[in-house]
Protein backbone atom coordinates (compact mmCIF):
# COMPACT_ATOMS: atom_id res chain seq x y z
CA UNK A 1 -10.14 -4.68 3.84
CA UNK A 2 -8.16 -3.13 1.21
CA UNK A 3 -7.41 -6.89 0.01
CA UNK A 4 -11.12 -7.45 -0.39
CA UNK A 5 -11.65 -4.70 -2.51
CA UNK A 6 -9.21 -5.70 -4.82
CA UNK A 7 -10.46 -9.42 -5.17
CA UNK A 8 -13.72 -7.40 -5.99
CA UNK A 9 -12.39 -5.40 -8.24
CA UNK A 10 -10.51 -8.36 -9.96
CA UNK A 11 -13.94 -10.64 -9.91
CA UNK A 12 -15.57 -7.40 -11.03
CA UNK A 13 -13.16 -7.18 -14.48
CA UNK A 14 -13.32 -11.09 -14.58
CA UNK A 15 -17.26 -11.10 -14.90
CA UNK A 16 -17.00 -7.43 -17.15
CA UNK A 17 -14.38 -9.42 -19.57
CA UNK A 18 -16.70 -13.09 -20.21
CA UNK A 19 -20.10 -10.73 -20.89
CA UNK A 20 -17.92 -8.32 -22.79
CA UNK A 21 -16.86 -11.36 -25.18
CA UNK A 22 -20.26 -12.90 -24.73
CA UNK A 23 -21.22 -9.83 -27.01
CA UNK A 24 -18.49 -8.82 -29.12
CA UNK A 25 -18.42 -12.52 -30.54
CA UNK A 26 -22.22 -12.60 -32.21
CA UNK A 27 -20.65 -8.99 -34.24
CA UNK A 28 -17.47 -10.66 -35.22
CA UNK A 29 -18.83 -13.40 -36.68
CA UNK A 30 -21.44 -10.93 -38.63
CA UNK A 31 -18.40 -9.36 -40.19
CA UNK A 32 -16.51 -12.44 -40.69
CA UNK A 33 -19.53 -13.76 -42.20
CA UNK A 34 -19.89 -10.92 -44.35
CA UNK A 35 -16.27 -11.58 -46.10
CA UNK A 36 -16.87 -15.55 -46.56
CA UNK A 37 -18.03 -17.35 -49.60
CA UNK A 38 -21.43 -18.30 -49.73
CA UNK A 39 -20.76 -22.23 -50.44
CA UNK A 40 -18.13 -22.01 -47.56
CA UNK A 41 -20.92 -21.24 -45.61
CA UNK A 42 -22.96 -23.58 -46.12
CA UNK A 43 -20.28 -26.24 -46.36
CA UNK A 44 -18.08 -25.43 -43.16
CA UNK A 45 -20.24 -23.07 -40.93
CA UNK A 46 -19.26 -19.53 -39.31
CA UNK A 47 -15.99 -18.38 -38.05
CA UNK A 48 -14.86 -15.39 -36.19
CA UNK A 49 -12.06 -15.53 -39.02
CA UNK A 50 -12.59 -15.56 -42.53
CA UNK A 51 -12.12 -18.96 -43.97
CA UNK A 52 -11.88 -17.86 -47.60
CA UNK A 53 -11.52 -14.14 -47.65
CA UNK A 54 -13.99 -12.86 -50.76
CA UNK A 55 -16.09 -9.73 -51.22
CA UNK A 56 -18.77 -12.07 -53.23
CA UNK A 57 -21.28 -10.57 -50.82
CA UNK A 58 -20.73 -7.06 -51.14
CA UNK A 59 -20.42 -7.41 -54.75
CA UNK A 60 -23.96 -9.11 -54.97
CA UNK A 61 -25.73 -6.81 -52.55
CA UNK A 62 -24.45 -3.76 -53.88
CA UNK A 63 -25.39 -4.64 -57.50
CA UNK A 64 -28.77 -3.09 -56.63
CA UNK A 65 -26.61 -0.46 -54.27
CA UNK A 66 -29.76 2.42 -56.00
CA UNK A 67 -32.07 0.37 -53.43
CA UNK A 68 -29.84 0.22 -50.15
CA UNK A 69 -28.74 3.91 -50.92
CA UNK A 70 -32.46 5.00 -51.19
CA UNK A 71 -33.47 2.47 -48.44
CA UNK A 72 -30.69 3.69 -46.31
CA UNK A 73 -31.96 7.49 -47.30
CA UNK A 74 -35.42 7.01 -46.62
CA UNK A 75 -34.18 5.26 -43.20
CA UNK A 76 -32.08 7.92 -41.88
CA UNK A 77 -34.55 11.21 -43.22
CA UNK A 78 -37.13 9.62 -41.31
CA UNK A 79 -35.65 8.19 -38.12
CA UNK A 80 -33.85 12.09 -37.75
CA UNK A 81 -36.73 13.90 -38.36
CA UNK A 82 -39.24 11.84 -36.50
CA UNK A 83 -36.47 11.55 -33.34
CA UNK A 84 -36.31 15.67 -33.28
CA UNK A 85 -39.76 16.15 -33.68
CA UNK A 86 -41.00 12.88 -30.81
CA UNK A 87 -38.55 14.03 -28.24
CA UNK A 88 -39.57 18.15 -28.40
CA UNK A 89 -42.99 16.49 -27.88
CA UNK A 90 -42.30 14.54 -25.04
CA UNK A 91 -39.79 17.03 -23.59
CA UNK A 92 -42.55 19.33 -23.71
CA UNK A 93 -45.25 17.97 -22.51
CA UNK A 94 -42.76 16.78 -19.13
CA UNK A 95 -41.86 20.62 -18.70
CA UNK A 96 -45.56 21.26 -18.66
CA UNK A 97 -46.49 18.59 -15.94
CA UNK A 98 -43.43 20.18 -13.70
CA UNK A 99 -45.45 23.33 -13.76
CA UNK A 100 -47.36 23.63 -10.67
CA UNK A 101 -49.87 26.32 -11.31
CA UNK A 102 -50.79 23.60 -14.55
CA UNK A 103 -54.66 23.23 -14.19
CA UNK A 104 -55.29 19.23 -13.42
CA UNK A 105 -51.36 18.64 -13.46
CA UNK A 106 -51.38 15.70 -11.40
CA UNK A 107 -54.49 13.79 -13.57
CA UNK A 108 -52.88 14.81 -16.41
CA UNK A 109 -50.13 12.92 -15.36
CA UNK A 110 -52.20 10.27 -14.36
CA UNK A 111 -53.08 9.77 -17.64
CA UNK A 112 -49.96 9.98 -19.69
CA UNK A 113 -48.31 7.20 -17.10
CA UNK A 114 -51.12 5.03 -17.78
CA UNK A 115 -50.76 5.19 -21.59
CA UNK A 116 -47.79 2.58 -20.78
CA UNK A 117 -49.95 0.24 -20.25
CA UNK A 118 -50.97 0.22 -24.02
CA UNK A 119 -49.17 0.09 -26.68
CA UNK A 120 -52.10 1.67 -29.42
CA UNK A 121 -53.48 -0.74 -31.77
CA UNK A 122 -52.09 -1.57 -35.11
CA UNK A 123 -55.52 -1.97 -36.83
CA UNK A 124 -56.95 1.24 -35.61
CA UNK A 125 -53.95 2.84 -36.61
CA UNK A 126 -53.82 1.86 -39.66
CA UNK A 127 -57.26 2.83 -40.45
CA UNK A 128 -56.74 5.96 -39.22
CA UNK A 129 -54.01 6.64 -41.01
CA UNK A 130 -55.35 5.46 -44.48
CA UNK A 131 -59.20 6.37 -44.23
CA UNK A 132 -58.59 9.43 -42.07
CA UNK A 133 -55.52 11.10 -42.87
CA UNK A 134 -55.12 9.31 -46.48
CA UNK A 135 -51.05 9.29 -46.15
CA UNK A 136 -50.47 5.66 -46.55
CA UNK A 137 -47.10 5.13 -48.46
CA UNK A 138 -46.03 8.49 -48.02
CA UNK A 139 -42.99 9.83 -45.67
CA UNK A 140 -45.41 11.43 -43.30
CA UNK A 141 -47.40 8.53 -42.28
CA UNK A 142 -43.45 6.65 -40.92
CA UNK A 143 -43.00 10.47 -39.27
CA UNK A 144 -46.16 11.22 -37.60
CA UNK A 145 -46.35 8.13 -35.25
CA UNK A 146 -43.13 9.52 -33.94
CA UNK A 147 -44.96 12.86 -32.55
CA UNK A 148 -46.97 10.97 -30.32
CA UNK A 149 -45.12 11.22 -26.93
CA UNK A 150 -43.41 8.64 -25.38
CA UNK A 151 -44.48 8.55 -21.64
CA UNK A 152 -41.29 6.67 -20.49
CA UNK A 153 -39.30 9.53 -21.75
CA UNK A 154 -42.33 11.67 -19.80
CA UNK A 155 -41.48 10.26 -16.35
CA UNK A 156 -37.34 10.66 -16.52
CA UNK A 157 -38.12 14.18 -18.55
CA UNK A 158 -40.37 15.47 -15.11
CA UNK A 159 -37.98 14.24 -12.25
CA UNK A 160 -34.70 15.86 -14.04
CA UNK A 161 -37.31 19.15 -14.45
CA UNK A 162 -38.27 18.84 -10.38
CA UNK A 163 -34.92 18.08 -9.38
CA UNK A 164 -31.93 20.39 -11.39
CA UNK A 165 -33.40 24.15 -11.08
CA UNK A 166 -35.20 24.93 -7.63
CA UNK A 167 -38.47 26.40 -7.73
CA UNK A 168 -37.49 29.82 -6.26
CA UNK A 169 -35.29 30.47 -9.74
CA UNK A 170 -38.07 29.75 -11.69
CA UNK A 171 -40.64 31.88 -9.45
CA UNK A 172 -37.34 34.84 -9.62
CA UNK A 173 -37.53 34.67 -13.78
CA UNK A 174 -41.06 34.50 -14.14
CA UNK A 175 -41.07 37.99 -11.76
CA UNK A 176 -38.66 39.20 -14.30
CA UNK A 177 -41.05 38.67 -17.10
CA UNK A 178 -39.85 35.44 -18.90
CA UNK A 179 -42.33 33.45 -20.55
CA UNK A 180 -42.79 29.75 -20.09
CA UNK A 181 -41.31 28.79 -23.58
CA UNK A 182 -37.82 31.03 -23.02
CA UNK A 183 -37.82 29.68 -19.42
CA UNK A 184 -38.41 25.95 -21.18
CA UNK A 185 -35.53 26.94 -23.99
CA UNK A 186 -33.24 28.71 -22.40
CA UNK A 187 -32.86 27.35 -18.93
CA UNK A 188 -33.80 24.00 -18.76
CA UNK A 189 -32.82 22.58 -22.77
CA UNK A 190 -28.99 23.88 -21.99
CA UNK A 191 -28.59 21.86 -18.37
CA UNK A 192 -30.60 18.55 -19.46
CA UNK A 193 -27.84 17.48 -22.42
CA UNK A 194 -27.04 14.37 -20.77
CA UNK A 195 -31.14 13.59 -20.22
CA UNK A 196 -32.07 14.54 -23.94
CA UNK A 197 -29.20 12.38 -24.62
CA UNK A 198 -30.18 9.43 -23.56
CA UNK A 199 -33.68 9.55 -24.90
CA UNK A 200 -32.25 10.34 -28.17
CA UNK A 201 -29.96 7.40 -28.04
CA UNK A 202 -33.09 4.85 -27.81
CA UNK A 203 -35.65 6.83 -29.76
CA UNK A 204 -33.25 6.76 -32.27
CA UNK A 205 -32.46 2.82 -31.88
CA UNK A 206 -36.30 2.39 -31.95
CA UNK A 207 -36.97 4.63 -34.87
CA UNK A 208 -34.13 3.27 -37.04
CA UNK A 209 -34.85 -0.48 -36.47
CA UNK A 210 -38.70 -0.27 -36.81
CA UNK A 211 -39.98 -2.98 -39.02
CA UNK A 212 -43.81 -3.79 -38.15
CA UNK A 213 -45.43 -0.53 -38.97
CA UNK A 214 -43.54 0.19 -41.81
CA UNK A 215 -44.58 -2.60 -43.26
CA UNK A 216 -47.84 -2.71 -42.86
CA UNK A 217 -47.93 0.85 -43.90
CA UNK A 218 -45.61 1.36 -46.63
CA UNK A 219 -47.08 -1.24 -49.51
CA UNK A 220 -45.27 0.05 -52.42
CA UNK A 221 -41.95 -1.73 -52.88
CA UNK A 222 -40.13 1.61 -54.34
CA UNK A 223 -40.27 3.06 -50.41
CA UNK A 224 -38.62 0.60 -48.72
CA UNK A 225 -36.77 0.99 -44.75
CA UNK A 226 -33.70 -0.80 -43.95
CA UNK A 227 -35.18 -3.29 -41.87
CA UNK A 228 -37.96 -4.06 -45.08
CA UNK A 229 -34.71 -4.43 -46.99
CA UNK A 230 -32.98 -6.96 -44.78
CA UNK A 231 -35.97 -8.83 -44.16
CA UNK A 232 -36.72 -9.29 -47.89
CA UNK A 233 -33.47 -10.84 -48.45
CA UNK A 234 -34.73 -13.85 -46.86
CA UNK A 235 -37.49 -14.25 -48.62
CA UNK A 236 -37.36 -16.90 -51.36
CA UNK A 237 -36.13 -20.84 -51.35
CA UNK A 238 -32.71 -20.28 -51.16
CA UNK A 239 -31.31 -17.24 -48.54
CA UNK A 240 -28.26 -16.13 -49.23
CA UNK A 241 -26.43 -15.60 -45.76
CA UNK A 242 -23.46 -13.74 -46.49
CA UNK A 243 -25.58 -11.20 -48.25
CA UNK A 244 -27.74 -11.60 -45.49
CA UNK A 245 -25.04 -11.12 -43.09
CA UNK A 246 -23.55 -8.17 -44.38
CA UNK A 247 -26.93 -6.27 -45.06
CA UNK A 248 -27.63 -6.54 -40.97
CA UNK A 249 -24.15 -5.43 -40.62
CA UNK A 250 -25.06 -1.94 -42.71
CA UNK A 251 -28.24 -1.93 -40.82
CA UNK A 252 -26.41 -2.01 -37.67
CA UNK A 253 -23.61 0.40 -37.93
CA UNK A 254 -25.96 3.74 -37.86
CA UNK A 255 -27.39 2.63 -34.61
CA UNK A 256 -24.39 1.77 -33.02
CA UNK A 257 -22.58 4.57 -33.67
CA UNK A 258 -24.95 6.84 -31.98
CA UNK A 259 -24.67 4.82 -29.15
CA UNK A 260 -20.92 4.91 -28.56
CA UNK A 261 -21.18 8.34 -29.40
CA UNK A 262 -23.00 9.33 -26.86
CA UNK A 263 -22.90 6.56 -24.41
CA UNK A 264 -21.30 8.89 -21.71
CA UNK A 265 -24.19 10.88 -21.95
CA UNK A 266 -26.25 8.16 -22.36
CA UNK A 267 -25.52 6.75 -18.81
CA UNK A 268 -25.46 10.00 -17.14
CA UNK A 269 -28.63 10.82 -18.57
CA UNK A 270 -30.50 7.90 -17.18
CA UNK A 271 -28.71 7.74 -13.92
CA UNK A 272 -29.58 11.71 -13.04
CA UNK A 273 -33.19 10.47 -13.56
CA UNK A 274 -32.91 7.90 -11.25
CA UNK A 275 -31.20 9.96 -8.38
């Protein structure tokens, strides 16, 4: 017996190890690519090593370094603020469909869970945003589509709510006069780290690589996202792809240090939700 665990293990590490490389490789050669000569390139291919070592690329994308710094600004102010502000919402509105005495609770829920089903409309959206709210290439109109809730988030939100504090606590501090919102803030927000975690981590990763609607909504070439940036690189007859290379490589790094960050969390988060 104890022999066949360890051949599992063993196969387990085995299988870990290929998939781990299988991953790791596609980011090496984005760095390596990132330190090669573009004629190299072109001439002998990519290499997890640099073939000739040169910072040609970071020199040439870092001549306009006033549009990646504001790009990158623009990026970061508005995947932060609309992360904060989209996962209150959603945190929110799951607290309030654990409440029991909620009038309609369970068709309310009804309806939020069948919102996955659709995913909006981009041409309503956009006319709502420009010939309703009039905020097109302004901040607020990348921000406020982050405020609508996010009903995946909803669902693993409710069953950590149902599941970590028993109902007979919450009955006890509602007798001794707590109000919903200090019940919401002070008992539940400290114990559901790992769960607000884990939605951060992918709100986040959503928020920061978003490319569709910010184009579509942000026509004016000064207010430009990351993504915008990296995709207008290509653009033109000849692509340069160590430029290329080592713009997705800046894109990248934000995101993925969130996620190693809080991986732990990350995994705990989504695993509580599942139990």
């Amino acid at each position: 017996m104890k022999q066949t665990n360890k051949g599992f293990r063993i196969g387990s590490h085995i299988i870990l190890g290929i998939v781990s490389l299988i991953v790791i490789i596609p980011f090496l050669l984005l760095v390596s690519s990132s330190f090669t000569r573009e004629q190299t390139l072109i001439a002998r291919g990519y290499s997890i090593l640099p073939r000739e070592f040169s910072f040609e690329a970071y020199r040439y994308l870092f001549a306009g370094a006033g549009n990646i710094f504001k790009a990158y600004g623009i990026t970061f102010l508005v995947t932060v603020l609309g992360t904060a502000a989209g996962l209150l919402m959603t945190v929110l509105l799951a607290y309030a469909l654990s409440v029991e005495k909620l009038p309609f609770r369970k068709t309310l829920s009804f309806f939020v869970f069948f919102t996955m089903l659709f995913n909006g409309g981009l041409i309503p959206t956009y006319m709502m945003y420009t010939n309703v709210f009039h905020i097109k290439n302004t901040l607020a109109a990348l921000i406020v589509p982050s405020l609508m809730v996010n009903a995946f988030f909803v669902i693993i939100a409710r069953s950590y709510f149902s599941s970590s504090i028993p109902a007979a606590v919450l009955e006890a501090a509602r007798i001794d006069g707590l109000s919903e919102l200090r019940i919401f803030f002070q008992m539940f927000i400290p114990t559901m780290r790992s769960t607000y975690a884990a939605a951060m981590t992918i709100t986040f990763m959503n928020a920061w690589n978003s490319y569709l609607w910010p184009k579509v909504i942000m026509t004016n070439s000064d207010s430009q996202t990351m993504p915008m940036v990296v995709a207008n690189l290509t653009q033109g007859y000849v692509t340069d792809y160590g430029m290329l290379m080592l713009a997705v490589l800046i894109c990248t790094l934000p995101t993925a240090i969130v996620f190693f960050c809080l991986q732990n969390a990350f995994a705990e988060g989504i695993t509580g939700a599942v139990k």
